[in-house]
PDB file of N, CA and C in Angstrom:
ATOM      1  N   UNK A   1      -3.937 -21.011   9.584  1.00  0.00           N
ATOM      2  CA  UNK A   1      -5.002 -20.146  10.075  1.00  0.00           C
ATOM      3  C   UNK A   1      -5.019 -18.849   9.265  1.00  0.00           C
ATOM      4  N   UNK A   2      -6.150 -18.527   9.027  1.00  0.00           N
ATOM      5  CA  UNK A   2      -6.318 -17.071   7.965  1.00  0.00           C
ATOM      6  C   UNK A   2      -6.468 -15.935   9.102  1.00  0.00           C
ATOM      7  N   UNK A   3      -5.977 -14.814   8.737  1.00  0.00           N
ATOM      8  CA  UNK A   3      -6.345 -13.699   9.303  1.00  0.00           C
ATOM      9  C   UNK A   3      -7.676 -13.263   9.016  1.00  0.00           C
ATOM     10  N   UNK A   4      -8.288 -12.603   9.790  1.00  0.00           N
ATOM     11  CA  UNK A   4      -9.081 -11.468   9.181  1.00  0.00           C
ATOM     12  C   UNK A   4      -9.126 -10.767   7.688  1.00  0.00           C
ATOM     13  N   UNK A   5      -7.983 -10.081   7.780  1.00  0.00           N
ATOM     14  CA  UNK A   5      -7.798  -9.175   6.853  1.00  0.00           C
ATOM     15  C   UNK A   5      -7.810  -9.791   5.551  1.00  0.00           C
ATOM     16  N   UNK A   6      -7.476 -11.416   5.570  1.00  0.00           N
ATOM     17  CA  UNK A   6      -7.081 -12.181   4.446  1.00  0.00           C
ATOM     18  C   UNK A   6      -8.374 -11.730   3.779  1.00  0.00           C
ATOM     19  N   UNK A   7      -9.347 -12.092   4.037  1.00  0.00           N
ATOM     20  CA  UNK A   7     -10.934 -12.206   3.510  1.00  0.00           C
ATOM     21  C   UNK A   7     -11.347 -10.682   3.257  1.00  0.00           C
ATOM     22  N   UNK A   8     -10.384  -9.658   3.661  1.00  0.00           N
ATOM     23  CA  UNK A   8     -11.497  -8.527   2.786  1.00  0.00           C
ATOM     24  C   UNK A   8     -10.694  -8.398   1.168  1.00  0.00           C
ATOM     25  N   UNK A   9     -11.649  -7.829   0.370  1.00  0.00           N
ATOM     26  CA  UNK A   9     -11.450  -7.549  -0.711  1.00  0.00           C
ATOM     27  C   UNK A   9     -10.746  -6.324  -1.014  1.00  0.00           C
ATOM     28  N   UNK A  10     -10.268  -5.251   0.159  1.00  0.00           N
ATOM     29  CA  UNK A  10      -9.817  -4.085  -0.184  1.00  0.00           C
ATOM     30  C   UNK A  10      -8.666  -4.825   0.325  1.00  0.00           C
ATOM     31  N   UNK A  11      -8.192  -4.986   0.983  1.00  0.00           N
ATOM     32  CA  UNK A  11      -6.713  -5.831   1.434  1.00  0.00           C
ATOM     33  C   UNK A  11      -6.247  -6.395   0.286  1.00  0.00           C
ATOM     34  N   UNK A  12      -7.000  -7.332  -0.233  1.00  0.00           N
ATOM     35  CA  UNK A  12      -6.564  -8.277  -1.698  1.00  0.00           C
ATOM     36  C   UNK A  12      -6.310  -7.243  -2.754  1.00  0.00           C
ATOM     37  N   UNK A  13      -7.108  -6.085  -3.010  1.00  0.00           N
ATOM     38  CA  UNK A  13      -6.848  -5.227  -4.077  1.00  0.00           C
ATOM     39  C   UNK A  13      -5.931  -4.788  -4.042  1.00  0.00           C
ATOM     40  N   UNK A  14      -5.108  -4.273  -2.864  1.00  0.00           N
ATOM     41  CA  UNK A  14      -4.240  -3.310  -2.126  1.00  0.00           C
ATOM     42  C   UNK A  14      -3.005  -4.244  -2.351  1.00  0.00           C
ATOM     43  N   UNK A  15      -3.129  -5.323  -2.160  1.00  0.00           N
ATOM     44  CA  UNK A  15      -1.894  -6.332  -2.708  1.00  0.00           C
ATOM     45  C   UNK A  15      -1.508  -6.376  -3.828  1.00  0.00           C
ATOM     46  N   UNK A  16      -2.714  -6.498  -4.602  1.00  0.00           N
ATOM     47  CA  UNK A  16      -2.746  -6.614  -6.284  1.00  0.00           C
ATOM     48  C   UNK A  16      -1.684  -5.216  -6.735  1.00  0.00           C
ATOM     49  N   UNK A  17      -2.092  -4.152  -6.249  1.00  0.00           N
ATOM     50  CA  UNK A  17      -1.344  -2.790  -6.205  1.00  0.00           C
ATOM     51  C   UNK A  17      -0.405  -2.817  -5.881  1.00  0.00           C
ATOM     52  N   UNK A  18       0.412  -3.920  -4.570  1.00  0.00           N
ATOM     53  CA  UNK A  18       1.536  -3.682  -4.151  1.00  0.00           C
ATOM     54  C   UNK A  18       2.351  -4.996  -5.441  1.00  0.00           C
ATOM     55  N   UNK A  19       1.914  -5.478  -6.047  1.00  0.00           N
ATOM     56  CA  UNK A  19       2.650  -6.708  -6.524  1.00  0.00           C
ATOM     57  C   UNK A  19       2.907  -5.718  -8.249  1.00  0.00           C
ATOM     58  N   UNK A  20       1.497  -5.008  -8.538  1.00  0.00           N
ATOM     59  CA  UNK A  20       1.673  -4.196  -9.997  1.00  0.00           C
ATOM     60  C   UNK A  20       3.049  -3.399  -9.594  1.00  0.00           C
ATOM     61  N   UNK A  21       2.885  -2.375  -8.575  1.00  0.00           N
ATOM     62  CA  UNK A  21       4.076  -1.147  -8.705  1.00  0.00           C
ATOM     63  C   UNK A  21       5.009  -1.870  -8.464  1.00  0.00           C
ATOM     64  N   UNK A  22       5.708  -3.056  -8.255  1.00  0.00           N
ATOM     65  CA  UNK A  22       6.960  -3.824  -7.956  1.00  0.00           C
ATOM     66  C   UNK A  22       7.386  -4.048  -9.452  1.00  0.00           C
ATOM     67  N   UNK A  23       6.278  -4.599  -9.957  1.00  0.00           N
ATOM     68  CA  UNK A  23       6.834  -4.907 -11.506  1.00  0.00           C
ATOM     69  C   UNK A  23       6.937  -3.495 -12.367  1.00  0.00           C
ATOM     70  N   UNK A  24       6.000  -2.571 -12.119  1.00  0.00           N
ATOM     71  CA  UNK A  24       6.042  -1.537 -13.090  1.00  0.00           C
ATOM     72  C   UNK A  24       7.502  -0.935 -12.694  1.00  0.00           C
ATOM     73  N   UNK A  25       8.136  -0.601 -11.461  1.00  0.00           N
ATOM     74  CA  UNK A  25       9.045  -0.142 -10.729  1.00  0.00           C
ATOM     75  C   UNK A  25      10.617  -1.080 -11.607  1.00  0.00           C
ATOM     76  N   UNK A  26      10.313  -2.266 -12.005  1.00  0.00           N
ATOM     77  CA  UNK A  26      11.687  -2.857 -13.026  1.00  0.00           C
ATOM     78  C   UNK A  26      11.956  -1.994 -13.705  1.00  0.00           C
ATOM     79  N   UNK A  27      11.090  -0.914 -14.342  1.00  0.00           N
ATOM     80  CA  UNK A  27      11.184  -0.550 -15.369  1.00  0.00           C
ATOM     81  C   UNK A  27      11.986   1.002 -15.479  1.00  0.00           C
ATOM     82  N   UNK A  28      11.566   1.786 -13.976  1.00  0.00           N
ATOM     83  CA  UNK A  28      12.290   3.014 -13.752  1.00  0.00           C
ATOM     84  C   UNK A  28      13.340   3.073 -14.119  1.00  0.00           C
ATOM     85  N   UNK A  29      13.865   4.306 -14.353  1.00  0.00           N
ATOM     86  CA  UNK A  29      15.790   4.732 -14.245  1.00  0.00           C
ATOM     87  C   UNK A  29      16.226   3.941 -12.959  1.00  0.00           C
ATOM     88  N   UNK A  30      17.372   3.676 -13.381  1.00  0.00           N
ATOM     89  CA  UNK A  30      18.863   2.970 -12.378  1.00  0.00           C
ATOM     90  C   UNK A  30      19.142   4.499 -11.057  1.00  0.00           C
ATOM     91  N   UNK A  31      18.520   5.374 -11.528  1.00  0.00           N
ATOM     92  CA  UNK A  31      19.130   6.868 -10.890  1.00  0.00           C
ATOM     93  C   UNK A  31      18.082   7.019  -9.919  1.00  0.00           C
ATOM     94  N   UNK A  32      16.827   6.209 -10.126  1.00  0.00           N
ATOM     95  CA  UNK A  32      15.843   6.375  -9.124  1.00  0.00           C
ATOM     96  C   UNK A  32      15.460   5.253  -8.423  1.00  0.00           C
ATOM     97  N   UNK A  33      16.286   3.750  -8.508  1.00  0.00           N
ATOM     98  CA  UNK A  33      16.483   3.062  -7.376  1.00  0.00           C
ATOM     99  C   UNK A  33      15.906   4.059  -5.836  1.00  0.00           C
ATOM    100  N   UNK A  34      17.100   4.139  -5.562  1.00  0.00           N
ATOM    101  CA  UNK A  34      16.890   5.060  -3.896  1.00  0.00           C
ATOM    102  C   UNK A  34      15.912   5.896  -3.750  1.00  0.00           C
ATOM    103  N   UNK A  35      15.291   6.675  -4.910  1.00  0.00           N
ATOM    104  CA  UNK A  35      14.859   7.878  -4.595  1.00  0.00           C
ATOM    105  C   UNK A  35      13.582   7.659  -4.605  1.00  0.00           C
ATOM    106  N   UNK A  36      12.762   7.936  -6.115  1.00  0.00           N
ATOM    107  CA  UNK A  36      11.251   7.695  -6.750  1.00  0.00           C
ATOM    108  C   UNK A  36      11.062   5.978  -6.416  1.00  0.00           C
ATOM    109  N   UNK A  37      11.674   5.104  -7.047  1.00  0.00           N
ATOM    110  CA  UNK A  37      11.359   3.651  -7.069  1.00  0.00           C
ATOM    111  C   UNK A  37      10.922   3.455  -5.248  1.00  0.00           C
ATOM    112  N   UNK A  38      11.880   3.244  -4.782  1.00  0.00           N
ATOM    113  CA  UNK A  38      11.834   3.177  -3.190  1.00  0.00           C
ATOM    114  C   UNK A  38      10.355   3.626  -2.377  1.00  0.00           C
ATOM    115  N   UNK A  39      10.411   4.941  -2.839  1.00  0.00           N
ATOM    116  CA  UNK A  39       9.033   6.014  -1.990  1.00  0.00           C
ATOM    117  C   UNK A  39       7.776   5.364  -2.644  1.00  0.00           C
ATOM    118  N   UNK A  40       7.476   5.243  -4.052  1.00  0.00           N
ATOM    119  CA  UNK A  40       6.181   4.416  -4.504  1.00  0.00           C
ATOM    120  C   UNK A  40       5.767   3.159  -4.193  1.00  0.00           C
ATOM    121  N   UNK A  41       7.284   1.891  -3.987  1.00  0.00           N
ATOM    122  CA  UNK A  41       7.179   1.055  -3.208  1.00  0.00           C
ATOM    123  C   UNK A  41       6.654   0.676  -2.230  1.00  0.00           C
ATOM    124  N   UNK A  42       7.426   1.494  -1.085  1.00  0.00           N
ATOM    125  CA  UNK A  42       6.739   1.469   0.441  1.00  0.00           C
ATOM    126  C   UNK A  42       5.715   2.553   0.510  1.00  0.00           C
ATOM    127  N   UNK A  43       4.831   3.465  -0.366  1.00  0.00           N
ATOM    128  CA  UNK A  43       3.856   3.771   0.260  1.00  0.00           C
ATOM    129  C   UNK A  43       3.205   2.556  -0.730  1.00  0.00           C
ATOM    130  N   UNK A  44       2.907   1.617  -1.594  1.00  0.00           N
ATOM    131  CA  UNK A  44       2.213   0.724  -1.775  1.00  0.00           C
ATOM    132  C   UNK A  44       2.347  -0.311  -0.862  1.00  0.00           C
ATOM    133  N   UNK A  45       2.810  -0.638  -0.771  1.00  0.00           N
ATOM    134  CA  UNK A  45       3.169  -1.329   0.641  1.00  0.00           C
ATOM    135  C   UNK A  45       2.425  -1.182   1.913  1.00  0.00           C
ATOM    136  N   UNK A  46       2.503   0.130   2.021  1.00  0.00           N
ATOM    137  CA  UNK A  46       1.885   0.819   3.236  1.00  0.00           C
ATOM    138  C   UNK A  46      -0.085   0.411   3.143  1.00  0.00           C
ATOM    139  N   UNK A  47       0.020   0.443   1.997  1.00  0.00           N
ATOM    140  CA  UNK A  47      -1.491   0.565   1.619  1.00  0.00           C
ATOM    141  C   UNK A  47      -1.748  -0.549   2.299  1.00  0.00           C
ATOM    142  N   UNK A  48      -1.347  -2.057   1.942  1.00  0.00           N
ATOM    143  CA  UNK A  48      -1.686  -3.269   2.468  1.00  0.00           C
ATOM    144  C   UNK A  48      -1.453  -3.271   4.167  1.00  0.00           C
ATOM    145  N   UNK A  49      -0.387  -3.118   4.418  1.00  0.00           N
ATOM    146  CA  UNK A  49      -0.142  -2.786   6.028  1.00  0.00           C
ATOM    147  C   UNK A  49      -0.882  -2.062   6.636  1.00  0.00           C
ATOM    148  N   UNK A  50      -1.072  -1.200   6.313  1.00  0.00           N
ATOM    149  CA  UNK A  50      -2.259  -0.572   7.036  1.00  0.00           C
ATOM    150  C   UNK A  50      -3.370  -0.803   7.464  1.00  0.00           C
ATOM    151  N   UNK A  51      -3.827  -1.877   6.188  1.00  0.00           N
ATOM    152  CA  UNK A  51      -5.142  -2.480   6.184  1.00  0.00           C
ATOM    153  C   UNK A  51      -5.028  -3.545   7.213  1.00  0.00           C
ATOM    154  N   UNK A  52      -3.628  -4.195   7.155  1.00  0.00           N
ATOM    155  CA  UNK A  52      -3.871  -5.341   8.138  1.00  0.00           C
ATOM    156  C   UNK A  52      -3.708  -4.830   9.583  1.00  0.00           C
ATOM    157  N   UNK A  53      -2.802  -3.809   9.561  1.00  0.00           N
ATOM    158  CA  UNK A  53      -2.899  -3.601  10.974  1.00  0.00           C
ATOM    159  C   UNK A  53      -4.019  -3.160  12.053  1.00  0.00           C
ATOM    160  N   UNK A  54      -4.466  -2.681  10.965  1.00  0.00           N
ATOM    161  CA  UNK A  54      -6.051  -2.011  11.385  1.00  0.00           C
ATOM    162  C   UNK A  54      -7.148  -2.874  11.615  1.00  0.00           C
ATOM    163  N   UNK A  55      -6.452  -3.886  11.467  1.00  0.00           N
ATOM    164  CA  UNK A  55      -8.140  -4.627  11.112  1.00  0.00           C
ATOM    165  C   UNK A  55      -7.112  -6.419  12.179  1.00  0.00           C
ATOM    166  N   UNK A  56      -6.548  -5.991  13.369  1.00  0.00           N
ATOM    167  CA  UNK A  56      -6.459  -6.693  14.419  1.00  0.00           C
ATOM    168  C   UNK A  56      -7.514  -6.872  15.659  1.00  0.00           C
ATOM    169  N   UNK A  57      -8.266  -6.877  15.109  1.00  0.00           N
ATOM    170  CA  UNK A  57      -9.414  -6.665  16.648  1.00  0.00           C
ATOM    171  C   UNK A  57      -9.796  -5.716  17.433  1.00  0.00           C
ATOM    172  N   UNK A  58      -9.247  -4.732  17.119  1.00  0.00           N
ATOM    173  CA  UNK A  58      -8.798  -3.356  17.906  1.00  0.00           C
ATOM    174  C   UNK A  58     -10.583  -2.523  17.050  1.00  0.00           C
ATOM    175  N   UNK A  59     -10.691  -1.266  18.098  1.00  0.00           N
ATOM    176  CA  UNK A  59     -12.139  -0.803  18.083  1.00  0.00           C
ATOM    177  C   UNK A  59     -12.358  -0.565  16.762  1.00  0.00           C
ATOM    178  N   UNK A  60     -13.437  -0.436  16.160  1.00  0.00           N
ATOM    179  CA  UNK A  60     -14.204   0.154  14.843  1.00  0.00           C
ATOM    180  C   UNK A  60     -13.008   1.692  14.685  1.00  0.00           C
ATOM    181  N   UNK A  61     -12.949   2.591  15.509  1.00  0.00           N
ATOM    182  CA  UNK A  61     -12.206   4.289  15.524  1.00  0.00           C
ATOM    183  C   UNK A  61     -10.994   3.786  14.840  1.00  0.00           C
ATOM    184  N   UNK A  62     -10.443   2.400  15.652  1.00  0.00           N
ATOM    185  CA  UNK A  62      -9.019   2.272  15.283  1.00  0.00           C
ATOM    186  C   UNK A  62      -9.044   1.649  13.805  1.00  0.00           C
ATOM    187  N   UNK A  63      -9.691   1.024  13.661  1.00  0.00           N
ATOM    188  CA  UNK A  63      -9.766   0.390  12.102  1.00  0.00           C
ATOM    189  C   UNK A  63      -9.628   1.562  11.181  1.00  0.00           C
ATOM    190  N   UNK A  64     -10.851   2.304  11.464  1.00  0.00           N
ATOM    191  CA  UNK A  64     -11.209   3.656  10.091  1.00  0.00           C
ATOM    192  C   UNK A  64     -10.031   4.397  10.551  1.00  0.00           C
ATOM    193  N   UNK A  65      -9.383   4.560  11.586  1.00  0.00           N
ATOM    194  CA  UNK A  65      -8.138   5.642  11.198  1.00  0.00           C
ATOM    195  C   UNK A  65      -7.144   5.093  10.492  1.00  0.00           C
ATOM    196  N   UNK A  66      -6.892   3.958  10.790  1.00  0.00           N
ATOM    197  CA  UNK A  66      -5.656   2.779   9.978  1.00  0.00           C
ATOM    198  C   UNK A  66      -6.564   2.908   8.445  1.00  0.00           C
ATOM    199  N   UNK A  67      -7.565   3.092   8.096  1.00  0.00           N
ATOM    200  CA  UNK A  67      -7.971   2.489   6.612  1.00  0.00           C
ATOM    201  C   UNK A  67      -7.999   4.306   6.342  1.00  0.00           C
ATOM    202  N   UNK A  68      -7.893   4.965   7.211  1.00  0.00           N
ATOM    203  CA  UNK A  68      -7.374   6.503   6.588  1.00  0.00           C
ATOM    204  C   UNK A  68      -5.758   6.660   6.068  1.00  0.00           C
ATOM    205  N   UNK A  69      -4.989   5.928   6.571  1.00  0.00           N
ATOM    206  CA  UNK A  69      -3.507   5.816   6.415  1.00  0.00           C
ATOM    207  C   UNK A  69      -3.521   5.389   5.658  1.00  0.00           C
ATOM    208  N   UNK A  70      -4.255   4.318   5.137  1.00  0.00           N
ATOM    209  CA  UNK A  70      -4.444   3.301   3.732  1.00  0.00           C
ATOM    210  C   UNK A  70      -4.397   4.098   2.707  1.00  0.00           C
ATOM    211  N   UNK A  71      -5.766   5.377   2.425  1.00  0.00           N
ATOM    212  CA  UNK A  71      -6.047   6.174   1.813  1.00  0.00           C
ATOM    213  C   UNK A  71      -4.606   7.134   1.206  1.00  0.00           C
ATOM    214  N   UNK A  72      -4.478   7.564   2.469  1.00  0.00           N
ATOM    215  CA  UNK A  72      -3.215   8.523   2.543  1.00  0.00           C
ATOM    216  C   UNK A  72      -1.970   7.997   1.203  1.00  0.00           C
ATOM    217  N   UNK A  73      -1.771   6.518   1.697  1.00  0.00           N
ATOM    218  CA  UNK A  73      -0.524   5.980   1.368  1.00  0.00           C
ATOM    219  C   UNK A  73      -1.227   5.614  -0.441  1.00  0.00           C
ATOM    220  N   UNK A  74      -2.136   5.295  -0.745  1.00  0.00           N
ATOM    221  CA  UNK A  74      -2.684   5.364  -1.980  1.00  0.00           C
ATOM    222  C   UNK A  74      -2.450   6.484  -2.479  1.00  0.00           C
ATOM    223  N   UNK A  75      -2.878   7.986  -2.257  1.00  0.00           N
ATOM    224  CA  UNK A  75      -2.835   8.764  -2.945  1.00  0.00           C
ATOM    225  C   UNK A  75      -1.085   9.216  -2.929  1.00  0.00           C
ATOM    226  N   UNK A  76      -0.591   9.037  -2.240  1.00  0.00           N
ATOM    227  CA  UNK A  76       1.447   8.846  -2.571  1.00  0.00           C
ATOM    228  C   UNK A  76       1.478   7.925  -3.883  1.00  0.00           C
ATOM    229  N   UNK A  77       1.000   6.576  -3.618  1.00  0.00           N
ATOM    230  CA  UNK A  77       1.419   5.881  -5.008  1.00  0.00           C
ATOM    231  C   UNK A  77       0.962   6.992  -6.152  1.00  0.00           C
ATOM    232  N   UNK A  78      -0.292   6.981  -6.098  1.00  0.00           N
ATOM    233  CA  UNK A  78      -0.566   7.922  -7.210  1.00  0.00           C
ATOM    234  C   UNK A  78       0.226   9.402  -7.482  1.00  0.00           C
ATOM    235  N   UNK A  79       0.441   9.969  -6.562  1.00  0.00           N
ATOM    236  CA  UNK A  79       1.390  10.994  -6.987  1.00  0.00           C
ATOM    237  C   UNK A  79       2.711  10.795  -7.307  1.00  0.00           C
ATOM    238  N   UNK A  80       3.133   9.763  -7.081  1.00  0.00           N
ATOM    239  CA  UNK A  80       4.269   9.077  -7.600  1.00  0.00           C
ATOM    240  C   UNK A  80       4.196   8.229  -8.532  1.00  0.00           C
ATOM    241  N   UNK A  81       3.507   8.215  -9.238  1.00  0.00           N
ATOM    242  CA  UNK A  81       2.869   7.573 -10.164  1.00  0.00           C
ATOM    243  C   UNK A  81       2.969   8.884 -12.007  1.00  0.00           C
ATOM    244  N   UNK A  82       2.575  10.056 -11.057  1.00  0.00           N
ATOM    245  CA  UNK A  82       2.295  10.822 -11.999  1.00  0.00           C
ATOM    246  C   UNK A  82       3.413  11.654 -12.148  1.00  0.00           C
ATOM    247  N   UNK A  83       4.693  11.707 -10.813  1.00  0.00           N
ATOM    248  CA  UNK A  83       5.860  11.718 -11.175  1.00  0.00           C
ATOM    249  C   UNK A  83       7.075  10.761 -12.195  1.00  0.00           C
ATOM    250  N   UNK A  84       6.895   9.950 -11.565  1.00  0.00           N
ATOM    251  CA  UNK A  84       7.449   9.327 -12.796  1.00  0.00           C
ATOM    252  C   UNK A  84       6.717   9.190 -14.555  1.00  0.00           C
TER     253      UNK A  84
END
């Protein structure tokens, strides 16, 4: 059985994002395991989670605030992005 969320295209992108920073993340310092690697991870991560959680059946308010967390956790990758 497919979810919902399977079928949107910002979910699928948001994956695509969480599967890129996993591989780009091989590539960091050994010294930023725990620290930088970790935090860009799970807010990419977050990006996809968010989307799915939001998008359980729950009202239209609750969706757009969960796809605001989405937002949120995107612009972390990116600033962690421009840290490393």
């Amino acid at each position: 059985m497919a979810f919902k969320f399977e079928n949107l295209r910002v979910w699928q992108k948001a994956l695509d994002l969480s599967d890129e920073i996993n591989i780009l993340t091989r590539n960091f310092p050994k010294d930023e395991l725990y620290i930088l690697t970790s935090q860009i991870k799970r807010a990419a991560d977050s990006v996809v989670l968010n989307i799915a959680e939001g998008c359980t059946g729950q009202s239209n308010a609750v969706f757009k605030a969960f796809l605001n967390y989405s937002i949120r956790s995107g612009v972390e990758v990116v600033s962690c992005l421009f840290i490393g």
